[in-house]
PDB file of N, CA and C in Angstrom:
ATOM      1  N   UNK A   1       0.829  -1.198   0.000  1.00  0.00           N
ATOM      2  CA  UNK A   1       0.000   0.000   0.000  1.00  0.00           C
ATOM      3  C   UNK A   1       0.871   1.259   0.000  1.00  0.00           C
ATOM      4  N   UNK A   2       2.116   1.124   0.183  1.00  0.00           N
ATOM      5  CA  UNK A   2       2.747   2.231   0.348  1.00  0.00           C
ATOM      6  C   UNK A   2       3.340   2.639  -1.259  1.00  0.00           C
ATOM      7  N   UNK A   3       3.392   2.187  -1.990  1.00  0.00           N
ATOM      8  CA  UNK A   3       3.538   2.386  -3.337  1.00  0.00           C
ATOM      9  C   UNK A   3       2.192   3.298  -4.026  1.00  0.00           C
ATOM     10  N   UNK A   4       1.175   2.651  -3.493  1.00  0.00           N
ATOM     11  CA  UNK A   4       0.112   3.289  -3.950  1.00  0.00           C
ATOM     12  C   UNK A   4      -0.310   5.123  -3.340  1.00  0.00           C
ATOM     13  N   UNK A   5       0.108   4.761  -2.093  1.00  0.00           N
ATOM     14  CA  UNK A   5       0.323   6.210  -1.243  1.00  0.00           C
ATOM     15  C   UNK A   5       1.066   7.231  -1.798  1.00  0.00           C
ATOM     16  N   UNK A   6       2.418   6.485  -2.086  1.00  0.00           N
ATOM     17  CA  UNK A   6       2.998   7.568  -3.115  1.00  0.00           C
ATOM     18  C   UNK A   6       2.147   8.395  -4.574  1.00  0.00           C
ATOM     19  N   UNK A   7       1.556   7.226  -5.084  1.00  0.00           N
ATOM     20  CA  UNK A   7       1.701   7.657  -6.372  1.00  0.00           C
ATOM     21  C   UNK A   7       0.309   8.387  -6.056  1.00  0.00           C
ATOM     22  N   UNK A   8      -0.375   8.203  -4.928  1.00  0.00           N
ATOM     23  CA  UNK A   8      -1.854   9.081  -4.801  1.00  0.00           C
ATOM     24  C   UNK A   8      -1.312  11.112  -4.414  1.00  0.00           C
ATOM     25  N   UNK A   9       0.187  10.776  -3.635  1.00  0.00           N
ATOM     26  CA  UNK A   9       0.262  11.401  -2.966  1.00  0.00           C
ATOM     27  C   UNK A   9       0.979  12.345  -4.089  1.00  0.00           C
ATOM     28  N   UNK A  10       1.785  11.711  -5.442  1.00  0.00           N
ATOM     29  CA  UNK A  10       2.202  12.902  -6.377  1.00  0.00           C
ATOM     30  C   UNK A  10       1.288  13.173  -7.199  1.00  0.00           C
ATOM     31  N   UNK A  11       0.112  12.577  -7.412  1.00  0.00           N
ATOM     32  CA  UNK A  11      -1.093  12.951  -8.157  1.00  0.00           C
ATOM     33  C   UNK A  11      -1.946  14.459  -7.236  1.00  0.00           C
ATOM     34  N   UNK A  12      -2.200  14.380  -6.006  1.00  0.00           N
ATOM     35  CA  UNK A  12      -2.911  14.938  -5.172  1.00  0.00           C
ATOM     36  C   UNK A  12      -2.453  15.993  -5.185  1.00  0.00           C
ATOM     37  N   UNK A  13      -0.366  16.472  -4.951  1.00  0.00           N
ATOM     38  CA  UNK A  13      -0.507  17.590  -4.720  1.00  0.00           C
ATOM     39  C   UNK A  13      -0.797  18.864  -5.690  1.00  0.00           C
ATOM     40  N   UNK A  14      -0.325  18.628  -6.313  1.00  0.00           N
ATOM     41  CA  UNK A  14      -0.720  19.645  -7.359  1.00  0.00           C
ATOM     42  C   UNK A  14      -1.770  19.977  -7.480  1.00  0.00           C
ATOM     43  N   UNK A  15      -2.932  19.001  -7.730  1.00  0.00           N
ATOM     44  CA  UNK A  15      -3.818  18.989  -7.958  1.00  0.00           C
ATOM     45  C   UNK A  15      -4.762  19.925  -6.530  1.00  0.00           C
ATOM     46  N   UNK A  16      -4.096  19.571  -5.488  1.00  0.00           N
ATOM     47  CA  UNK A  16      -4.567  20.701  -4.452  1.00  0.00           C
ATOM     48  C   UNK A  16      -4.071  22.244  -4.619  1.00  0.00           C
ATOM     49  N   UNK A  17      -2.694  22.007  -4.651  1.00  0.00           N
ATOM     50  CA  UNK A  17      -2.207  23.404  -5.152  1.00  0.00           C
ATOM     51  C   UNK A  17      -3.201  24.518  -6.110  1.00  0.00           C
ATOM     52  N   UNK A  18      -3.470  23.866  -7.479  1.00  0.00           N
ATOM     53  CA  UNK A  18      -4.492  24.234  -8.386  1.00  0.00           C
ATOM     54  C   UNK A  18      -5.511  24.529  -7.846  1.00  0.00           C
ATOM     55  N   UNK A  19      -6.049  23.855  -6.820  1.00  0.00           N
ATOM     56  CA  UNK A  19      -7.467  24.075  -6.500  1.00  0.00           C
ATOM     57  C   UNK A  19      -7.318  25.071  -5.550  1.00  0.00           C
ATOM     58  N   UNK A  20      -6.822  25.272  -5.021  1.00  0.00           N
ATOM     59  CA  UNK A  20      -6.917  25.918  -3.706  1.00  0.00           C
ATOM     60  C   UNK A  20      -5.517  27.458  -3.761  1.00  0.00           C
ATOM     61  N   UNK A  21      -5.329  27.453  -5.313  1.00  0.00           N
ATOM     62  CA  UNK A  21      -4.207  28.714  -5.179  1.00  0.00           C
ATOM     63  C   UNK A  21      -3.429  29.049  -5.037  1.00  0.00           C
ATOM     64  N   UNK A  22      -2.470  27.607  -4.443  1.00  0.00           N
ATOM     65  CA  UNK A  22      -1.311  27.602  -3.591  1.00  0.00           C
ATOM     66  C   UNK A  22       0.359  27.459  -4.342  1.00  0.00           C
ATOM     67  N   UNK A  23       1.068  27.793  -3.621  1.00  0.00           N
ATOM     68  CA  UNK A  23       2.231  27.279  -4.271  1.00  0.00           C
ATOM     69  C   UNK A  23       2.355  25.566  -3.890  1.00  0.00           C
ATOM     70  N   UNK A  24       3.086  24.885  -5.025  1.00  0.00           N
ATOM     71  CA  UNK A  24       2.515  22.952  -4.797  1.00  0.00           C
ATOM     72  C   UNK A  24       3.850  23.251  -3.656  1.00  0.00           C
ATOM     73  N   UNK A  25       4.546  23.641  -3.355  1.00  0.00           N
ATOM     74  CA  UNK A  25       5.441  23.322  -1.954  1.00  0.00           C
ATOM     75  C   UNK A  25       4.596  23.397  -0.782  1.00  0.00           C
ATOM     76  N   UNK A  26       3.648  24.452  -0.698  1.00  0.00           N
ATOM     77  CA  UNK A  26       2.492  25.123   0.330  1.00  0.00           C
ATOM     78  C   UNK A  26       1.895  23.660   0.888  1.00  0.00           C
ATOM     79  N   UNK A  27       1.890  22.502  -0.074  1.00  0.00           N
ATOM     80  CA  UNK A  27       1.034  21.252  -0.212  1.00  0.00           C
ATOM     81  C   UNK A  27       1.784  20.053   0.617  1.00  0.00           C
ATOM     82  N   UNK A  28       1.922  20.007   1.673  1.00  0.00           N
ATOM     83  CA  UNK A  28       2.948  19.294   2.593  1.00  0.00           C
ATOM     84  C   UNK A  28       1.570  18.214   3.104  1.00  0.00           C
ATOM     85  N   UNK A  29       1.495  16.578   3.212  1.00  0.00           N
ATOM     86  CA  UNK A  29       0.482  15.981   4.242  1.00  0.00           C
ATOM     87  C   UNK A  29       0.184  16.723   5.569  1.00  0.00           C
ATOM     88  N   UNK A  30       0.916  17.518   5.973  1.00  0.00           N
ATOM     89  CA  UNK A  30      -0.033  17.925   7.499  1.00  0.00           C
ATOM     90  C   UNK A  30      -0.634  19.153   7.209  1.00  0.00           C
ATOM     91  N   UNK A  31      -0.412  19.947   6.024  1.00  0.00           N
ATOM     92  CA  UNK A  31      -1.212  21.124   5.911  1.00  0.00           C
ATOM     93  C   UNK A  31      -2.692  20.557   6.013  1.00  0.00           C
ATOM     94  N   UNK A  32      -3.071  21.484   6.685  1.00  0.00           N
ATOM     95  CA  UNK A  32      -4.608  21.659   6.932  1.00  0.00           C
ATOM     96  C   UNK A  32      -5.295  22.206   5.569  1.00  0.00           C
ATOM     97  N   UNK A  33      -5.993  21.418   5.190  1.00  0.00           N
ATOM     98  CA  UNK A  33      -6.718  22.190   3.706  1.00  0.00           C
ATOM     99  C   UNK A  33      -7.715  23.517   4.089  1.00  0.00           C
ATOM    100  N   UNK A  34      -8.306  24.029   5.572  1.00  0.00           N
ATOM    101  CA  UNK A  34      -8.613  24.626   5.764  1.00  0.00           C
ATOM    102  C   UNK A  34      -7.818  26.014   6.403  1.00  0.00           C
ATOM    103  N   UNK A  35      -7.203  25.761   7.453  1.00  0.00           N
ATOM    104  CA  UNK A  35      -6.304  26.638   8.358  1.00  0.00           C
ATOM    105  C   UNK A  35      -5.163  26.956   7.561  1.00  0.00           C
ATOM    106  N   UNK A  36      -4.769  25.952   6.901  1.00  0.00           N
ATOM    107  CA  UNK A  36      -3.464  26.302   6.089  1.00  0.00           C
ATOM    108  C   UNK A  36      -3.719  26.646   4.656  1.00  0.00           C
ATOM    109  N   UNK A  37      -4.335  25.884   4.447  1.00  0.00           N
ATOM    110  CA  UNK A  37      -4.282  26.312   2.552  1.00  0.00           C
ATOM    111  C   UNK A  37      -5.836  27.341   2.515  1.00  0.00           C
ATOM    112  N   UNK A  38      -6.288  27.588   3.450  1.00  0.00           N
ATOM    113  CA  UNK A  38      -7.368  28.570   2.945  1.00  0.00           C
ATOM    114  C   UNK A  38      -8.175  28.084   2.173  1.00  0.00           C
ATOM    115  N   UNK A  39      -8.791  27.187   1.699  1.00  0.00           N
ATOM    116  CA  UNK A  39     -10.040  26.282   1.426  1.00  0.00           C
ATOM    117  C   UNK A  39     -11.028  27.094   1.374  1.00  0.00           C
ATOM    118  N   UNK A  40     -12.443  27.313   1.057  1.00  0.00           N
ATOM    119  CA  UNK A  40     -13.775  27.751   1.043  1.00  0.00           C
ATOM    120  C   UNK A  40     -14.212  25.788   0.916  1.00  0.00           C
ATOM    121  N   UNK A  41     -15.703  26.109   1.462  1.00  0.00           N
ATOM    122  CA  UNK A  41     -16.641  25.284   0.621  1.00  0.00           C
ATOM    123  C   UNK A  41     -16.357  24.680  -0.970  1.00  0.00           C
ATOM    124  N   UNK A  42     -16.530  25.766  -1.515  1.00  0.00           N
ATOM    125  CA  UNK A  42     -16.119  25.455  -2.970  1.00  0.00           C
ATOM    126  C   UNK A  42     -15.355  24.615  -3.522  1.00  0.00           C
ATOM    127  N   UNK A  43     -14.226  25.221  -2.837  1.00  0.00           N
ATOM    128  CA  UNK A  43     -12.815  24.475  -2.999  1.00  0.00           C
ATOM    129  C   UNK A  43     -12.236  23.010  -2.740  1.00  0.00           C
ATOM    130  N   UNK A  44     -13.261  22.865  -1.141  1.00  0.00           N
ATOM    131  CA  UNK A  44     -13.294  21.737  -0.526  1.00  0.00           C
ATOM    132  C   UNK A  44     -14.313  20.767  -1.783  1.00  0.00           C
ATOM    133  N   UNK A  45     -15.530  21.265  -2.435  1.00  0.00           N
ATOM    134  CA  UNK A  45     -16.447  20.236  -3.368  1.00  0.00           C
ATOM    135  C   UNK A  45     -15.374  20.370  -4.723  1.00  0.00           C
ATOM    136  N   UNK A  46     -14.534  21.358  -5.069  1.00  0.00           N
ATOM    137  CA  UNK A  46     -13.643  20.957  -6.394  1.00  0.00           C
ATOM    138  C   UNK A  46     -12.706  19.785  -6.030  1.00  0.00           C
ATOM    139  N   UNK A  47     -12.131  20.033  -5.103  1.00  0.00           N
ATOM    140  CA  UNK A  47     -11.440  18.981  -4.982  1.00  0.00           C
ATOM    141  C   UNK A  47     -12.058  17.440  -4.808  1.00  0.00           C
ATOM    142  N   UNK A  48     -12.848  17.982  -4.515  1.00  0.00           N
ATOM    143  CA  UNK A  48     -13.480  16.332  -3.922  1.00  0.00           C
ATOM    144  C   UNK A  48     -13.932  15.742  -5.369  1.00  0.00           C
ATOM    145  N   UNK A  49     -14.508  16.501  -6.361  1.00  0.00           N
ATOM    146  CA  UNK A  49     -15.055  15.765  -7.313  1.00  0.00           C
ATOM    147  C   UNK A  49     -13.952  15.834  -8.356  1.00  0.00           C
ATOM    148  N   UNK A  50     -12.516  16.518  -8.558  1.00  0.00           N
ATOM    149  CA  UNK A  50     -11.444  16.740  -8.878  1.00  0.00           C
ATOM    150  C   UNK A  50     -11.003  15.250  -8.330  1.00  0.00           C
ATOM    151  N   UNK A  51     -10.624  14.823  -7.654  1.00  0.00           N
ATOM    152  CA  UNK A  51     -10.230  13.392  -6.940  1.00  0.00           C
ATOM    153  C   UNK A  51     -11.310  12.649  -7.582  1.00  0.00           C
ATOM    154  N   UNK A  52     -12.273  12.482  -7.672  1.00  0.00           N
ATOM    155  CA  UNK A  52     -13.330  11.276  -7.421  1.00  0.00           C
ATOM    156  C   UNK A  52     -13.179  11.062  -9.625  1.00  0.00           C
ATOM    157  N   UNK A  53     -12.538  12.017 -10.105  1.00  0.00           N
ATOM    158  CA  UNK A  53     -12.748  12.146 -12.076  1.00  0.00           C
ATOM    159  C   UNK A  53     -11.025  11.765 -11.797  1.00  0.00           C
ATOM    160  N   UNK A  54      -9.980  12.319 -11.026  1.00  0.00           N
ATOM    161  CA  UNK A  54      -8.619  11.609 -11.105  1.00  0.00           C
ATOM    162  C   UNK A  54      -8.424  10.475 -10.721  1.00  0.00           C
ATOM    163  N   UNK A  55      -9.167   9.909  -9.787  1.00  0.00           N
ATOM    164  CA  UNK A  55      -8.287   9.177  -8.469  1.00  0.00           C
ATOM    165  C   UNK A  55      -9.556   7.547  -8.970  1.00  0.00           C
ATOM    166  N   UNK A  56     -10.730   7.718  -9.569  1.00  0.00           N
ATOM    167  CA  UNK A  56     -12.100   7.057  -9.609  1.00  0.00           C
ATOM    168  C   UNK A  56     -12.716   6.516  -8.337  1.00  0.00           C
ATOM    169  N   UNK A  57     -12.856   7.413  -7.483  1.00  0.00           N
ATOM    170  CA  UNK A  57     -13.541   6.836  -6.210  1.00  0.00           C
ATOM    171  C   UNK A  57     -14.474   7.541  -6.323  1.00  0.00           C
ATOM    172  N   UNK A  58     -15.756   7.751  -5.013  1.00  0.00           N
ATOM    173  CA  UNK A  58     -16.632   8.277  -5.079  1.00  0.00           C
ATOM    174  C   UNK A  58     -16.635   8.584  -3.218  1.00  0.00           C
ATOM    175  N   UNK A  59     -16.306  10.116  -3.546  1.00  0.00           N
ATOM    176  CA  UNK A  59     -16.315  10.302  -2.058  1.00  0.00           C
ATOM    177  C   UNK A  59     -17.482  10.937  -1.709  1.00  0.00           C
ATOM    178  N   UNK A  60     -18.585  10.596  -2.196  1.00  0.00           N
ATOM    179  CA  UNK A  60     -19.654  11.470  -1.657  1.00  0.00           C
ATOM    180  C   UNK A  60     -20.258  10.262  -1.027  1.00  0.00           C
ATOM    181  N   UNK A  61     -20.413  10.650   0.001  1.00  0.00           N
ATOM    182  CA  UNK A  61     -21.366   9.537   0.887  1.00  0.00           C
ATOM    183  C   UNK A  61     -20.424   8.661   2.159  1.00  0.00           C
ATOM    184  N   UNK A  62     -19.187   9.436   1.771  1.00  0.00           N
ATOM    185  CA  UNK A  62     -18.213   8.198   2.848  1.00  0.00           C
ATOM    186  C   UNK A  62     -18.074   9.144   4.075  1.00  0.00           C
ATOM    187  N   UNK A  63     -17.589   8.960   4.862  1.00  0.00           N
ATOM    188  CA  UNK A  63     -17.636   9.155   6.168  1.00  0.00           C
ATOM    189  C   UNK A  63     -16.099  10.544   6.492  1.00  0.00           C
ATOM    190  N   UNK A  64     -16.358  11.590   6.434  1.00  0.00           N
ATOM    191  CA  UNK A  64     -15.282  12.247   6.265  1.00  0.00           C
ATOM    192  C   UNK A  64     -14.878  13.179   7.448  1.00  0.00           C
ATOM    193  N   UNK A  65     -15.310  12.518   8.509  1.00  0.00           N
ATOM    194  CA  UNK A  65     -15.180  12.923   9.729  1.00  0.00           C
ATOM    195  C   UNK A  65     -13.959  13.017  10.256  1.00  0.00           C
ATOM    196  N   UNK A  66     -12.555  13.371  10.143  1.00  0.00           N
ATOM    197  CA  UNK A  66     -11.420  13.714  10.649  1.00  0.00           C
ATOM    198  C   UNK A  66     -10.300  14.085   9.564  1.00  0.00           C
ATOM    199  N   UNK A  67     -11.225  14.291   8.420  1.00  0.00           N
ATOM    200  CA  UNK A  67     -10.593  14.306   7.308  1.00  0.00           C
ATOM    201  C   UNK A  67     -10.049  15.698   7.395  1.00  0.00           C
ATOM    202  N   UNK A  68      -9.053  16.730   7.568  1.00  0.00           N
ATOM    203  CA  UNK A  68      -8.802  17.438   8.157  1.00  0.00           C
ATOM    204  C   UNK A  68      -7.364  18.458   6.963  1.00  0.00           C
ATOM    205  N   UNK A  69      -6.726  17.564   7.062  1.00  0.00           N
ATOM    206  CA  UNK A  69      -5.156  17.539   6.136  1.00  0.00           C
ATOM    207  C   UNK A  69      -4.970  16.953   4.826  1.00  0.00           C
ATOM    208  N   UNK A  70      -4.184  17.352   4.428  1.00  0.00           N
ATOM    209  CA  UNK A  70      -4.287  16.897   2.598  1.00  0.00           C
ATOM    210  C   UNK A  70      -3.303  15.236   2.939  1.00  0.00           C
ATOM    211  N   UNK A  71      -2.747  14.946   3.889  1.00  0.00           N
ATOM    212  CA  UNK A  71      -2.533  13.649   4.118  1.00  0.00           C
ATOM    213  C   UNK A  71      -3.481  12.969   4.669  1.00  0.00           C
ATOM    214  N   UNK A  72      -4.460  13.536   5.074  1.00  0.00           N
ATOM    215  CA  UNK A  72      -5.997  12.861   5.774  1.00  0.00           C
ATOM    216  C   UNK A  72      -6.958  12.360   4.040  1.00  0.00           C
ATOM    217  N   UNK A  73      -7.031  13.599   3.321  1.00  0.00           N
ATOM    218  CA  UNK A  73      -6.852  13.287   2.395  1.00  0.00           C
ATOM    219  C   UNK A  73      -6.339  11.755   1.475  1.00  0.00           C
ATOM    220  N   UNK A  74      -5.339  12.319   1.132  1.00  0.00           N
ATOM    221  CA  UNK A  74      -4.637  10.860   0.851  1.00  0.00           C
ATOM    222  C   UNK A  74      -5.056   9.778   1.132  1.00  0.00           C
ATOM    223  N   UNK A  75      -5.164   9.624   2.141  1.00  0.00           N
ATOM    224  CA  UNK A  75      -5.185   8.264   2.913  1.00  0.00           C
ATOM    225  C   UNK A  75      -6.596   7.765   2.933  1.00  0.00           C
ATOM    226  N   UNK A  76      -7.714   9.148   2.440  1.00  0.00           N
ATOM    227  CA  UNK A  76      -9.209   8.701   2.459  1.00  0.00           C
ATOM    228  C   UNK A  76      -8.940   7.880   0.901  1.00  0.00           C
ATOM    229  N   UNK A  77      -8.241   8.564   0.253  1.00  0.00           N
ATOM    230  CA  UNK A  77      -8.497   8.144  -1.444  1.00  0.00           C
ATOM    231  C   UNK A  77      -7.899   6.832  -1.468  1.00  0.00           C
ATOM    232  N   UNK A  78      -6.530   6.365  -0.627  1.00  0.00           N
ATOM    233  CA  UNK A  78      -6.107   4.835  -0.692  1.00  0.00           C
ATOM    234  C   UNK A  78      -7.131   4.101  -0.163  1.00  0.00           C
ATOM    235  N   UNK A  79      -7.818   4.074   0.880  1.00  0.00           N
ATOM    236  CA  UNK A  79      -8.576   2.866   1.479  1.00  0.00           C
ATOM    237  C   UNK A  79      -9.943   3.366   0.507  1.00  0.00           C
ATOM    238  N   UNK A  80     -10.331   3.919  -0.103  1.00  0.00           N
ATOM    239  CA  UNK A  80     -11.045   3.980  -1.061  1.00  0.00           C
ATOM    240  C   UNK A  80     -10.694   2.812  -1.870  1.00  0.00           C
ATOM    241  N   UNK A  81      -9.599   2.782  -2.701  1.00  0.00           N
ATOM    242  CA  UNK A  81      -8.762   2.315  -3.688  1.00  0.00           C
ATOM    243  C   UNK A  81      -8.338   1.024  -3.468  1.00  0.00           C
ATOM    244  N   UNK A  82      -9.056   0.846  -2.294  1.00  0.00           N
ATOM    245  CA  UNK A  82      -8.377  -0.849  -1.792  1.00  0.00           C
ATOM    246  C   UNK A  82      -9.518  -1.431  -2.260  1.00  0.00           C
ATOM    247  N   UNK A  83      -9.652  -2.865  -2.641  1.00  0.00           N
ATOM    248  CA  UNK A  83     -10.368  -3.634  -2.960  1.00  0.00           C
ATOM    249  C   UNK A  83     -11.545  -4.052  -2.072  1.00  0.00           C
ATOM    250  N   UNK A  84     -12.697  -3.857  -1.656  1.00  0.00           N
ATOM    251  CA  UNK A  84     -13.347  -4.263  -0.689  1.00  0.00           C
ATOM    252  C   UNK A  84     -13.703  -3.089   0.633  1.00  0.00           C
ATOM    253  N   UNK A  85     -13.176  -1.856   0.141  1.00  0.00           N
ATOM    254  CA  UNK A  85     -13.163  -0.531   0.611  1.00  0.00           C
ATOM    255  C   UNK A  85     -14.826  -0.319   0.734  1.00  0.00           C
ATOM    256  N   UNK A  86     -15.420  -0.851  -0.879  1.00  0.00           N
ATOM    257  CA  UNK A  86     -16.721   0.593  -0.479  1.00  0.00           C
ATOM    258  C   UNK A  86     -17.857  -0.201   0.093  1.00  0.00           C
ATOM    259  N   UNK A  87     -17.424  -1.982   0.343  1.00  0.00           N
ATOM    260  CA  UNK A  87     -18.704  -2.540   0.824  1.00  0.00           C
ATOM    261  C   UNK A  87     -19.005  -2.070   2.763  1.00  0.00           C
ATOM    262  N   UNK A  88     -17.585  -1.539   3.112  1.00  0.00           N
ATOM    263  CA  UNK A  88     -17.686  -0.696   4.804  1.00  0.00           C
ATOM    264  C   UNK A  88     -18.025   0.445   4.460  1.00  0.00           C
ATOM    265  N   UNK A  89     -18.549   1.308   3.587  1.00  0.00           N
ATOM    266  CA  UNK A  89     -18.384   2.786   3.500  1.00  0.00           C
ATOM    267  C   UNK A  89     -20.277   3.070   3.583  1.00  0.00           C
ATOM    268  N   UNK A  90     -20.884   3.874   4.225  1.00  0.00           N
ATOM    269  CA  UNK A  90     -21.696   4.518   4.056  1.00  0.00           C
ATOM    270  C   UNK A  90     -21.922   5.513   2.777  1.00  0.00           C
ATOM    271  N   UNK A  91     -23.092   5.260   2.157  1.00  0.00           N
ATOM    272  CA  UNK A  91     -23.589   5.924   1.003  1.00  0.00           C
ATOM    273  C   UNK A  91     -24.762   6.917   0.941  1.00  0.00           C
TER     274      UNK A  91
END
């Protein structure tokens, strides 16, 4: 899984950077997509459906309760991406 982490994790940043305005260095796993990168609403649903057309998951309906950091992030889109992920996931 850690292969896959990577390659979620050089897909993601940029792709946050873009969304959210930032310089892609600004895009570190513990930045806060809110406190740190300055996020709106908006920004928070581009990305999400930005991920769900890159990444093919479907994060609407999953449980995104501590999801917090663009490595919180990440790590929602791998166990997404695992095989047998969306039969535990609320829809």
């Amino acid at each position: 899984m850690e292969a896959e982490h990577g390659d979620v994790w050089e897909a993601l940043r940029p792709l946050c950077a873009r969304v959210m305005s930032v310089p892609p260095e600004a895009v570190v796993p513990q930045a806060r997509l809110v406190a740190d990168l300055g996020a709106d609403s908006l920004d928070i649903t581009e990305l999400e459906a930005a991920s769900e057309e890159l990444f093919g998951v479907c994060l609407r309906g999953t449980d995104k309760v501590g999801v917090s950091t663009v490595g919180d992030v990440a790590d929602l889109i791998v166990r997404l991406r695992t095989p047998g992920a969306h039969s535990t996931l609320a829809r």
